[in-house]
PDB file of N, CA and C in Angstrom:
ATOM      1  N   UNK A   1       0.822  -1.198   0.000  1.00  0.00           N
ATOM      2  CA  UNK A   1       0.000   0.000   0.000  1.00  0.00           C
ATOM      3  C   UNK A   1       0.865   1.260   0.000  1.00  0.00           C
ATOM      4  N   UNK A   2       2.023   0.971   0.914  1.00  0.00           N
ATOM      5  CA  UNK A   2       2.591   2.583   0.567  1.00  0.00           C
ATOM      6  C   UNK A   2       3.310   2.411  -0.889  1.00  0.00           C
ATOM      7  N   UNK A   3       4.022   1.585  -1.036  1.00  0.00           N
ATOM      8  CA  UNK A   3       4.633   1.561  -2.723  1.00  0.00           C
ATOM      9  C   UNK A   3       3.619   2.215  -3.667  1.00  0.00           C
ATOM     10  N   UNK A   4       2.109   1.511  -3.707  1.00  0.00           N
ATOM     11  CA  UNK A   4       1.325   2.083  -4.363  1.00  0.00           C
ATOM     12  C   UNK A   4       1.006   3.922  -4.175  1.00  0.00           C
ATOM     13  N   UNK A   5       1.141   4.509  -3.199  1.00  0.00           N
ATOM     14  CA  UNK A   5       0.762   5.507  -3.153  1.00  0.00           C
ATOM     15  C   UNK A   5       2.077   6.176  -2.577  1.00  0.00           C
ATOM     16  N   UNK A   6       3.251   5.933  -3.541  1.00  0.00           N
ATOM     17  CA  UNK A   6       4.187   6.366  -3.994  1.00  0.00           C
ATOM     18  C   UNK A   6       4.906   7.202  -2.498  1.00  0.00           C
ATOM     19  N   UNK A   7       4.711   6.418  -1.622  1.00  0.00           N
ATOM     20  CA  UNK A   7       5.391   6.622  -0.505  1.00  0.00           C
ATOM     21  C   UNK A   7       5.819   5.330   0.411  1.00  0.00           C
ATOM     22  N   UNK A   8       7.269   5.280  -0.404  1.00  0.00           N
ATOM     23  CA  UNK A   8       8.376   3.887   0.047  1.00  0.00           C
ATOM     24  C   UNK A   8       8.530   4.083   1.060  1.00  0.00           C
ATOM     25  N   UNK A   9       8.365   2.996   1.841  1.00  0.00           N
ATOM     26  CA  UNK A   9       9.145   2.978   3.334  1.00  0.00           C
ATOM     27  C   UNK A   9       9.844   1.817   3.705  1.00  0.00           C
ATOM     28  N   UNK A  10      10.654   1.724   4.006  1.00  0.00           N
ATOM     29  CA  UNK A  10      11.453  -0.034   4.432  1.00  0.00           C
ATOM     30  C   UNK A  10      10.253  -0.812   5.736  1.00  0.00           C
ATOM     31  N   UNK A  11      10.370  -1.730   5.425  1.00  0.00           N
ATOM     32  CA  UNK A  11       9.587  -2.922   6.627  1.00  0.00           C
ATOM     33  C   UNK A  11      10.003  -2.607   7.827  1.00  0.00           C
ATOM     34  N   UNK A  12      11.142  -1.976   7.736  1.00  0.00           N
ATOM     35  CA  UNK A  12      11.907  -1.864   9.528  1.00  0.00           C
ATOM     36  C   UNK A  12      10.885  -0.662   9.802  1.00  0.00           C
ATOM     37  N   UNK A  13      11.255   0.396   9.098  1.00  0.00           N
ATOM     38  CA  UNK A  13      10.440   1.618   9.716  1.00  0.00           C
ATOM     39  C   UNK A  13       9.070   1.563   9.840  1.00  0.00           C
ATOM     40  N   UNK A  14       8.192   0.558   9.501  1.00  0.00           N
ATOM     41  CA  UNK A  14       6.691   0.075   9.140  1.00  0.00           C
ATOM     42  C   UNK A  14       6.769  -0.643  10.879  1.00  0.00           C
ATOM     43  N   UNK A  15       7.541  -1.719  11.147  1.00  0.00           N
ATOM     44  CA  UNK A  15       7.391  -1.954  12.077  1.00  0.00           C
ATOM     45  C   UNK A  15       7.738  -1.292  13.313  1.00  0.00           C
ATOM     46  N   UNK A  16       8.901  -0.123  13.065  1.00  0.00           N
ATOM     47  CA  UNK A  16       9.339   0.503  14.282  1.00  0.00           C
ATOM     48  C   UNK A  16       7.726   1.297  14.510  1.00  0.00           C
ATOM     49  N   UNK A  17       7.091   1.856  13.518  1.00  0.00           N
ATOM     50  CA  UNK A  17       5.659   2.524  13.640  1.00  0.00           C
ATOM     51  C   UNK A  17       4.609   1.104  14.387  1.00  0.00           C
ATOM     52  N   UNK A  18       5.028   0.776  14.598  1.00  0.00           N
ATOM     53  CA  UNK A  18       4.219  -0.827  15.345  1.00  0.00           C
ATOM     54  C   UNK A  18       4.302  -0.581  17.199  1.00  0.00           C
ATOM     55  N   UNK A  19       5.558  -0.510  17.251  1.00  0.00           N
ATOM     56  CA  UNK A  19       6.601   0.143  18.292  1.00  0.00           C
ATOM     57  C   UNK A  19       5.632   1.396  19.297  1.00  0.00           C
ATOM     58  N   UNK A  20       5.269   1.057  20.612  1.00  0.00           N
ATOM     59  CA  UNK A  20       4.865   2.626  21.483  1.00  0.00           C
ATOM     60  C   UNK A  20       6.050   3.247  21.406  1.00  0.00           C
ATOM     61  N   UNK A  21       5.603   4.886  21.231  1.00  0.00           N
ATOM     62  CA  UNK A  21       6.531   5.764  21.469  1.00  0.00           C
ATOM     63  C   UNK A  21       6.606   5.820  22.735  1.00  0.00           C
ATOM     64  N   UNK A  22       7.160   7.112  23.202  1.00  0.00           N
ATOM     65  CA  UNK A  22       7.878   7.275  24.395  1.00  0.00           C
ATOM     66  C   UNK A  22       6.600   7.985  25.188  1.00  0.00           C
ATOM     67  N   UNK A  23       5.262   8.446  24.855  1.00  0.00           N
ATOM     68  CA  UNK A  23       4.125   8.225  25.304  1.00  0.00           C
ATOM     69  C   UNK A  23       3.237   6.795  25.307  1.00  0.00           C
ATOM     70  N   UNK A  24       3.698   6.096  25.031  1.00  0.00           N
ATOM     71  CA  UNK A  24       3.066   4.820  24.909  1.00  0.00           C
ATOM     72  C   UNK A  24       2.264   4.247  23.869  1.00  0.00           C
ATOM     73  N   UNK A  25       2.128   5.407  22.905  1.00  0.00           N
ATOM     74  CA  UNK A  25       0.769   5.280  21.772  1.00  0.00           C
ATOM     75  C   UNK A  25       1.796   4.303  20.654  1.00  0.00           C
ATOM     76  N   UNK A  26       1.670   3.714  19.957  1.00  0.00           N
ATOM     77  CA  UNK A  26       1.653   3.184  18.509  1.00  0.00           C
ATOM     78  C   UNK A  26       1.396   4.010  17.427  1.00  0.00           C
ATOM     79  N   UNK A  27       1.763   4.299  16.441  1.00  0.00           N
ATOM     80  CA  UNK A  27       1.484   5.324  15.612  1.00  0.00           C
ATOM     81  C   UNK A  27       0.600   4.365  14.249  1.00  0.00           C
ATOM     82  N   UNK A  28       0.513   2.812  14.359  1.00  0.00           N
ATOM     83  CA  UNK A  28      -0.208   2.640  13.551  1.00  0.00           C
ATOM     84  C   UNK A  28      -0.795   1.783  14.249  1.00  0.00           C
ATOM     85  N   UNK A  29      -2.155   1.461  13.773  1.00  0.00           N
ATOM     86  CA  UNK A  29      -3.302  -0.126  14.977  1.00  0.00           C
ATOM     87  C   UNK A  29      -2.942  -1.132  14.097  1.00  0.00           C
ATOM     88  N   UNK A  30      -2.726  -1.768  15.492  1.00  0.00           N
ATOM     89  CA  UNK A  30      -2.196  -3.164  14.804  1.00  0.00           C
ATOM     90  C   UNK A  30      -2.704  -4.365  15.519  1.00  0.00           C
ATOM     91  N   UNK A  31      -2.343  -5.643  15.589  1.00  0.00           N
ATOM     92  CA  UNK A  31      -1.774  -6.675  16.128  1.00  0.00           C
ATOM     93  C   UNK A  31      -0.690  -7.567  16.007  1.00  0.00           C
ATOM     94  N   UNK A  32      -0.061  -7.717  16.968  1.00  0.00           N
ATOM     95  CA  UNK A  32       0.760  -8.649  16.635  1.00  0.00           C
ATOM     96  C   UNK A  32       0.603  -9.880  16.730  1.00  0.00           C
ATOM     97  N   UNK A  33       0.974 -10.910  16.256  1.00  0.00           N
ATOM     98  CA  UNK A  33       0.612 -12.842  16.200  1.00  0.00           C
ATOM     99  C   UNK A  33       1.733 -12.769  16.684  1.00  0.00           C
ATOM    100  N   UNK A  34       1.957 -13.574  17.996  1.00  0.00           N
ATOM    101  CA  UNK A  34       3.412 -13.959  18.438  1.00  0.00           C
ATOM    102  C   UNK A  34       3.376 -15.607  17.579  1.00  0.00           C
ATOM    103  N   UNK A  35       2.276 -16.428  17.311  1.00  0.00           N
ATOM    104  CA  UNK A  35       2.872 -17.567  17.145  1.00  0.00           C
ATOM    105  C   UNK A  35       3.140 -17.448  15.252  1.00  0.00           C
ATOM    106  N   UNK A  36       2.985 -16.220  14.814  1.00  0.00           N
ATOM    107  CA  UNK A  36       3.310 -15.987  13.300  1.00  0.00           C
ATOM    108  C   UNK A  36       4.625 -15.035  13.514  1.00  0.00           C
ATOM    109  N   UNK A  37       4.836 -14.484  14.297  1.00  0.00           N
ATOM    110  CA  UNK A  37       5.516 -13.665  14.240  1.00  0.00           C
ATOM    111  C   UNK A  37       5.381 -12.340  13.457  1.00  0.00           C
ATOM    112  N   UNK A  38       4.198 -11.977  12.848  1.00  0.00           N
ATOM    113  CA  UNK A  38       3.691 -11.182  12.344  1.00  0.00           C
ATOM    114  C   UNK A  38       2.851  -9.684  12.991  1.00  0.00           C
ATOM    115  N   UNK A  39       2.844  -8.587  12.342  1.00  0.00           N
ATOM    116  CA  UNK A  39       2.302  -7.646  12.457  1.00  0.00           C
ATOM    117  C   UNK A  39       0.773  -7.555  11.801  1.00  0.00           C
ATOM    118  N   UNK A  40      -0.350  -7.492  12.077  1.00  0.00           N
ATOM    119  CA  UNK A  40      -1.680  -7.292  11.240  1.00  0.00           C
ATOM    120  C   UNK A  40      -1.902  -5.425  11.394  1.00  0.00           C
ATOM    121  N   UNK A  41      -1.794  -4.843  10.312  1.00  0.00           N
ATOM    122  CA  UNK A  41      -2.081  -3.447  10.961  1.00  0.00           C
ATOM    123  C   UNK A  41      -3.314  -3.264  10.254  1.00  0.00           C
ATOM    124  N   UNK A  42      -4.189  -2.386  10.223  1.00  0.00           N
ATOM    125  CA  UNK A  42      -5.458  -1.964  10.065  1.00  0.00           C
ATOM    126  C   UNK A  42      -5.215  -1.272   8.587  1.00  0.00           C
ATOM    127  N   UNK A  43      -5.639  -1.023   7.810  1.00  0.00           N
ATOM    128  CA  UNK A  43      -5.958  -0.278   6.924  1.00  0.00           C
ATOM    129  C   UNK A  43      -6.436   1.463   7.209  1.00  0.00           C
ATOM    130  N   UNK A  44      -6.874   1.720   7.942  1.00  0.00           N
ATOM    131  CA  UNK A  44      -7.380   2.825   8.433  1.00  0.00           C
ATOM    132  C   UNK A  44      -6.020   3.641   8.613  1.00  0.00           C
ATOM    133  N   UNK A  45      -5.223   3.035   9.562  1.00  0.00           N
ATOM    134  CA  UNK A  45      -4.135   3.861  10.241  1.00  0.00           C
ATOM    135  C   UNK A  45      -3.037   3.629   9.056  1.00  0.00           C
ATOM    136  N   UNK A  46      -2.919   2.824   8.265  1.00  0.00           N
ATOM    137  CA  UNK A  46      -1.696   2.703   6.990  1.00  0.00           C
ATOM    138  C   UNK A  46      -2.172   4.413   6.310  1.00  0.00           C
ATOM    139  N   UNK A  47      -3.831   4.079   5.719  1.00  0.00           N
ATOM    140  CA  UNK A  47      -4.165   5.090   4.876  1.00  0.00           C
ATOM    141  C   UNK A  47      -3.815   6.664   5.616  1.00  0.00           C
ATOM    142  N   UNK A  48      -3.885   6.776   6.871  1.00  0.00           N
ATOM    143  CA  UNK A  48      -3.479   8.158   7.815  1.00  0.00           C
ATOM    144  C   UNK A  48      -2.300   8.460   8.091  1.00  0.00           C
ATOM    145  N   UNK A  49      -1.482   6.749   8.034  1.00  0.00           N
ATOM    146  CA  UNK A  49       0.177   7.185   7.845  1.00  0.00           C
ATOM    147  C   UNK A  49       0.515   7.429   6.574  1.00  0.00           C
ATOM    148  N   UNK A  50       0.045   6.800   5.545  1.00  0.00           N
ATOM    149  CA  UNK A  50       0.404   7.851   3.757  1.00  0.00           C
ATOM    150  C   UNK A  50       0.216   9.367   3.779  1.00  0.00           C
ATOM    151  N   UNK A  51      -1.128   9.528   4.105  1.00  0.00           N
ATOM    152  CA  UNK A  51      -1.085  10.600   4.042  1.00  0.00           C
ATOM    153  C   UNK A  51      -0.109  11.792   4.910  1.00  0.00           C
ATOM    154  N   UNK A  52      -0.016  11.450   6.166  1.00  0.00           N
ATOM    155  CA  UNK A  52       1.299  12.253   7.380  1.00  0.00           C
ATOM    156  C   UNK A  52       2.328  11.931   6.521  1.00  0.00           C
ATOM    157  N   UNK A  53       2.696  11.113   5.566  1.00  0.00           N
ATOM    158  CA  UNK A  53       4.123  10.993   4.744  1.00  0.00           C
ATOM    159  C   UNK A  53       4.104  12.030   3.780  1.00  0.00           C
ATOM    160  N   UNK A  54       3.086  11.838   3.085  1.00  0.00           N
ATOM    161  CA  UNK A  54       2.840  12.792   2.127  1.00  0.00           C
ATOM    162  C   UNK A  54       3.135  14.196   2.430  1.00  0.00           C
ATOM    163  N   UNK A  55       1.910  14.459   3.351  1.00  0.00           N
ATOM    164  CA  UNK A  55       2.399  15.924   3.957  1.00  0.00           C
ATOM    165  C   UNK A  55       3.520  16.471   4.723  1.00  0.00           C
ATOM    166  N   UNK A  56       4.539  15.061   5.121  1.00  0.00           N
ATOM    167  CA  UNK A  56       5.825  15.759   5.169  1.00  0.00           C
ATOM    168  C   UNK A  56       6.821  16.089   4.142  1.00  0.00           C
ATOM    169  N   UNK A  57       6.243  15.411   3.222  1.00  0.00           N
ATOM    170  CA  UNK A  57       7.108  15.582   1.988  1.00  0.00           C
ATOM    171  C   UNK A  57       6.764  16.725   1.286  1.00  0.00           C
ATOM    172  N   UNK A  58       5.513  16.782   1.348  1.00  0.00           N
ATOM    173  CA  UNK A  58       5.098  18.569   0.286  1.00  0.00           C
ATOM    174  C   UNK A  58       5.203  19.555   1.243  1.00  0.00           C
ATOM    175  N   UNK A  59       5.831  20.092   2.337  1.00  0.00           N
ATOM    176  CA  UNK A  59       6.187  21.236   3.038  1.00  0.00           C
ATOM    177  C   UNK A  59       7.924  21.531   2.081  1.00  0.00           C
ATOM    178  N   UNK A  60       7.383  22.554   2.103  1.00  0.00           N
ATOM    179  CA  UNK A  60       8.528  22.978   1.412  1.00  0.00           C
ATOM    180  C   UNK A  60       9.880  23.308   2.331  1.00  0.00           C
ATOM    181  N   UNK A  61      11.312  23.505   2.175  1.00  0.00           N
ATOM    182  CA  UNK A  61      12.136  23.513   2.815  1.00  0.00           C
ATOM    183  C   UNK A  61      12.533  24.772   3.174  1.00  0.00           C
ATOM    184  N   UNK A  62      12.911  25.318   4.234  1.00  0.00           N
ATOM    185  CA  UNK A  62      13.131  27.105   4.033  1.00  0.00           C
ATOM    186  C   UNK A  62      14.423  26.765   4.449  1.00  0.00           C
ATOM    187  N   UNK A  63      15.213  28.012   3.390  1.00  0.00           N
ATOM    188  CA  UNK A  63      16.452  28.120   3.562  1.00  0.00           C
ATOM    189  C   UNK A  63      16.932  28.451   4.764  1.00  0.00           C
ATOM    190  N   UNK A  64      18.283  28.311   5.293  1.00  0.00           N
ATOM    191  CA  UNK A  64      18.959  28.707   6.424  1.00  0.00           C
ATOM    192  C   UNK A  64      19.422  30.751   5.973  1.00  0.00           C
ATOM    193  N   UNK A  65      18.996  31.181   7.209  1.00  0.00           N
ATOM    194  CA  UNK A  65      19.671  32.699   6.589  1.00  0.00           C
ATOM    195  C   UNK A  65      20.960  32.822   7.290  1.00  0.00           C
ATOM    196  N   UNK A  66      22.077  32.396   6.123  1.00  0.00           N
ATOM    197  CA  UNK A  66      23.475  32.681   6.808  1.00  0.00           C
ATOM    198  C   UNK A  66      23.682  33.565   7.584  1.00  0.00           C
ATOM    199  N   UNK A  67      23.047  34.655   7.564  1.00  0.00           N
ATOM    200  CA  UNK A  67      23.883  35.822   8.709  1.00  0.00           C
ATOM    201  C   UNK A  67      22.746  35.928   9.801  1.00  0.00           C
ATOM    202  N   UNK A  68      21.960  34.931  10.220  1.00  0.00           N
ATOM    203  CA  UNK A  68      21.747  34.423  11.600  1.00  0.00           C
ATOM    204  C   UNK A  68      22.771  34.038  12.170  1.00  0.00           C
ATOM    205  N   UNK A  69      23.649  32.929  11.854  1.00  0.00           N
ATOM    206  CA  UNK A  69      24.707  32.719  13.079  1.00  0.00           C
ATOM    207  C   UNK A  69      25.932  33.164  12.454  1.00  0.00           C
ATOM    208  N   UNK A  70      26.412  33.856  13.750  1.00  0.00           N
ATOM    209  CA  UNK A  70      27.565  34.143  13.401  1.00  0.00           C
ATOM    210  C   UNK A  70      28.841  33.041  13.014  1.00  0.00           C
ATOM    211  N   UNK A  71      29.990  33.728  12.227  1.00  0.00           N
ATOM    212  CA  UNK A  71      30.875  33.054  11.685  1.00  0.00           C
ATOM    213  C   UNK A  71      31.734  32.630  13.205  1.00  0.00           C
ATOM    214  N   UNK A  72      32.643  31.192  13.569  1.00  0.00           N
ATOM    215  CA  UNK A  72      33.136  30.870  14.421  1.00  0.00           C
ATOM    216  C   UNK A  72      33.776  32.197  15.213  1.00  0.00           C
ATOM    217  N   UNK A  73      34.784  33.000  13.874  1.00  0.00           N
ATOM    218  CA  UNK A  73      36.070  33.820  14.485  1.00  0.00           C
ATOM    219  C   UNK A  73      35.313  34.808  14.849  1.00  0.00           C
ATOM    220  N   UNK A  74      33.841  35.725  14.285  1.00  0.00           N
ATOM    221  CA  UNK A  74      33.074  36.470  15.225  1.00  0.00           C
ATOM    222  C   UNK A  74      32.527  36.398  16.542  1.00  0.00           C
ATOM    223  N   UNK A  75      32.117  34.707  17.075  1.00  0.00           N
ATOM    224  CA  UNK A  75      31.926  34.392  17.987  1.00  0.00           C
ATOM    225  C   UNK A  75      32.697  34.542  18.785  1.00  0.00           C
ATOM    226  N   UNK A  76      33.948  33.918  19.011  1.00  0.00           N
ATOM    227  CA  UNK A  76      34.312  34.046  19.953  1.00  0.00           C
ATOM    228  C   UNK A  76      35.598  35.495  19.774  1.00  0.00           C
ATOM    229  N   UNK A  77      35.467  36.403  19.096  1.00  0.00           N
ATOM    230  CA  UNK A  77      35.964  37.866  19.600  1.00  0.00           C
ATOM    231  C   UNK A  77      35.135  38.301  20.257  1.00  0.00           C
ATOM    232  N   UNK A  78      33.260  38.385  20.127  1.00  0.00           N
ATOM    233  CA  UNK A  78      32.468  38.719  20.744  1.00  0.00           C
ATOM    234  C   UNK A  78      32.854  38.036  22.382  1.00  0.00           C
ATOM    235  N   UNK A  79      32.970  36.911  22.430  1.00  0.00           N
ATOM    236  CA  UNK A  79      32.902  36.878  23.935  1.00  0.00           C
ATOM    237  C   UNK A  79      34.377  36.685  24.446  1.00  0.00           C
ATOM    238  N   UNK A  80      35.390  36.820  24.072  1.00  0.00           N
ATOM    239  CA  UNK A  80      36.595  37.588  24.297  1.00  0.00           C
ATOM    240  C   UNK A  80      36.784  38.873  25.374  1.00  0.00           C
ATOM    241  N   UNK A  81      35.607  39.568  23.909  1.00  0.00           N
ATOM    242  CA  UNK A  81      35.711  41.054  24.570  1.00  0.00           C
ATOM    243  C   UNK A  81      34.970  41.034  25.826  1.00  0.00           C
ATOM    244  N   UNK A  82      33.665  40.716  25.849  1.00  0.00           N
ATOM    245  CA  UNK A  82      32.474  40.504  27.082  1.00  0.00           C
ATOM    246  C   UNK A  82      33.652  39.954  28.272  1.00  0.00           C
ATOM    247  N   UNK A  83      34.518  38.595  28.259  1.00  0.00           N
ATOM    248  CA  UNK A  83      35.226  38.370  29.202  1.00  0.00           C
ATOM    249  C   UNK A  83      36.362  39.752  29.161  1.00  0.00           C
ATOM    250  N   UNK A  84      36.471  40.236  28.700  1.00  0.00           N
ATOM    251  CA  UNK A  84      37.778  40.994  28.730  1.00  0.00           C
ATOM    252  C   UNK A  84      37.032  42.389  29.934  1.00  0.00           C
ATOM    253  N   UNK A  85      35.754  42.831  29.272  1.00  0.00           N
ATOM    254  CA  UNK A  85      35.167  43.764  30.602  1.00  0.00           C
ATOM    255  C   UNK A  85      34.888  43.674  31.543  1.00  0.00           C
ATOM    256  N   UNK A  86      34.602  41.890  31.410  1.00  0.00           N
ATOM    257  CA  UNK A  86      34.346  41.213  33.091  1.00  0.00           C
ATOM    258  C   UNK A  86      35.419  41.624  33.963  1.00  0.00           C
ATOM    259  N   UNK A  87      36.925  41.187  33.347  1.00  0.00           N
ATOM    260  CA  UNK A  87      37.790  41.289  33.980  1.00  0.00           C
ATOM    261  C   UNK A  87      38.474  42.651  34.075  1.00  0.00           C
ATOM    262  N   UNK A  88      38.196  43.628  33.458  1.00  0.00           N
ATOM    263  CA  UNK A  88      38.756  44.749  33.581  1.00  0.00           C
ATOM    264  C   UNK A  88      37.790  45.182  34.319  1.00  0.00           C
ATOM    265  N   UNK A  89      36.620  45.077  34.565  1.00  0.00           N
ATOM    266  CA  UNK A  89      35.682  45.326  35.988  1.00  0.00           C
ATOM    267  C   UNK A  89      36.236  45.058  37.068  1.00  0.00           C
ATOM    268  N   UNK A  90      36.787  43.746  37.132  1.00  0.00           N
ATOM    269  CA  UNK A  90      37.088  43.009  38.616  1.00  0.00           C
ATOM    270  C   UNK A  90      38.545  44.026  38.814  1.00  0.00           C
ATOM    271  N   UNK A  91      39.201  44.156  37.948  1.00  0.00           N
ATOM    272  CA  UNK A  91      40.088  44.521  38.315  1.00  0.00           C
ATOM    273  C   UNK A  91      40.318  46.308  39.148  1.00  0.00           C
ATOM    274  N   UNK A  92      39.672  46.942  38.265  1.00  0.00           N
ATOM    275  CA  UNK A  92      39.305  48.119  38.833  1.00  0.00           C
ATOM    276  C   UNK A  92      38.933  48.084  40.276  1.00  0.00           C
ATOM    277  N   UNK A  93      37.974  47.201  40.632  1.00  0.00           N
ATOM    278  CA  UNK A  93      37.231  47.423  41.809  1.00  0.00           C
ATOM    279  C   UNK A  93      38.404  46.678  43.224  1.00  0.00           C
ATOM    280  N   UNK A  94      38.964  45.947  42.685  1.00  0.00           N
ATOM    281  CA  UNK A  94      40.031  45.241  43.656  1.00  0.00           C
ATOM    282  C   UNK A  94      41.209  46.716  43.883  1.00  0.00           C
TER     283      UNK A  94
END
């Protein structure tokens, strides 16, 4: 079903979605057969996980704006200097 609706996923990641998260929920309904060793998942929750695939895939990507972070050698002159007034504070006052 996901091949068909052109959203591949490996068997591992199908079953890690089998898996409670770290709230306890399952992200798809299932059962498991211990004496098959098998997963039965519902149809309902496959068709609601295509689609959550889908819609992570059509959000578009927004660029990073380089001159948000500063370059390494700006960083740390900036806090160079900040330590440098700390200490020319302390020193004054001693």
């Amino acid at each position: 079903m996901f091949e068909a609706a052109v959203v591949a996923r490996t068997e591992r990641s199908i079953t890690n979605w089998c898996q409670p998260n770290k709230m306890g929920v399952a992200r798809l309904d299932h059962y498991f057969d211990p004496n098959e060793r098998k997963y039965f998942i519902s149809s309902q929750s496959i068709e609601a996980a295509i689609q959550e695939e889908k819609a992570k895939s059509s959000k578009p990507i927004q660029p990073i704006d380089a001159q948000a972070f500063p370059k390494p050698s700006e960083a740390l002159e900036n806090v160079d200097k900040h330590y440098l007034e700390i200490n020319t504070r302390g020193v004054r006052e001693l």
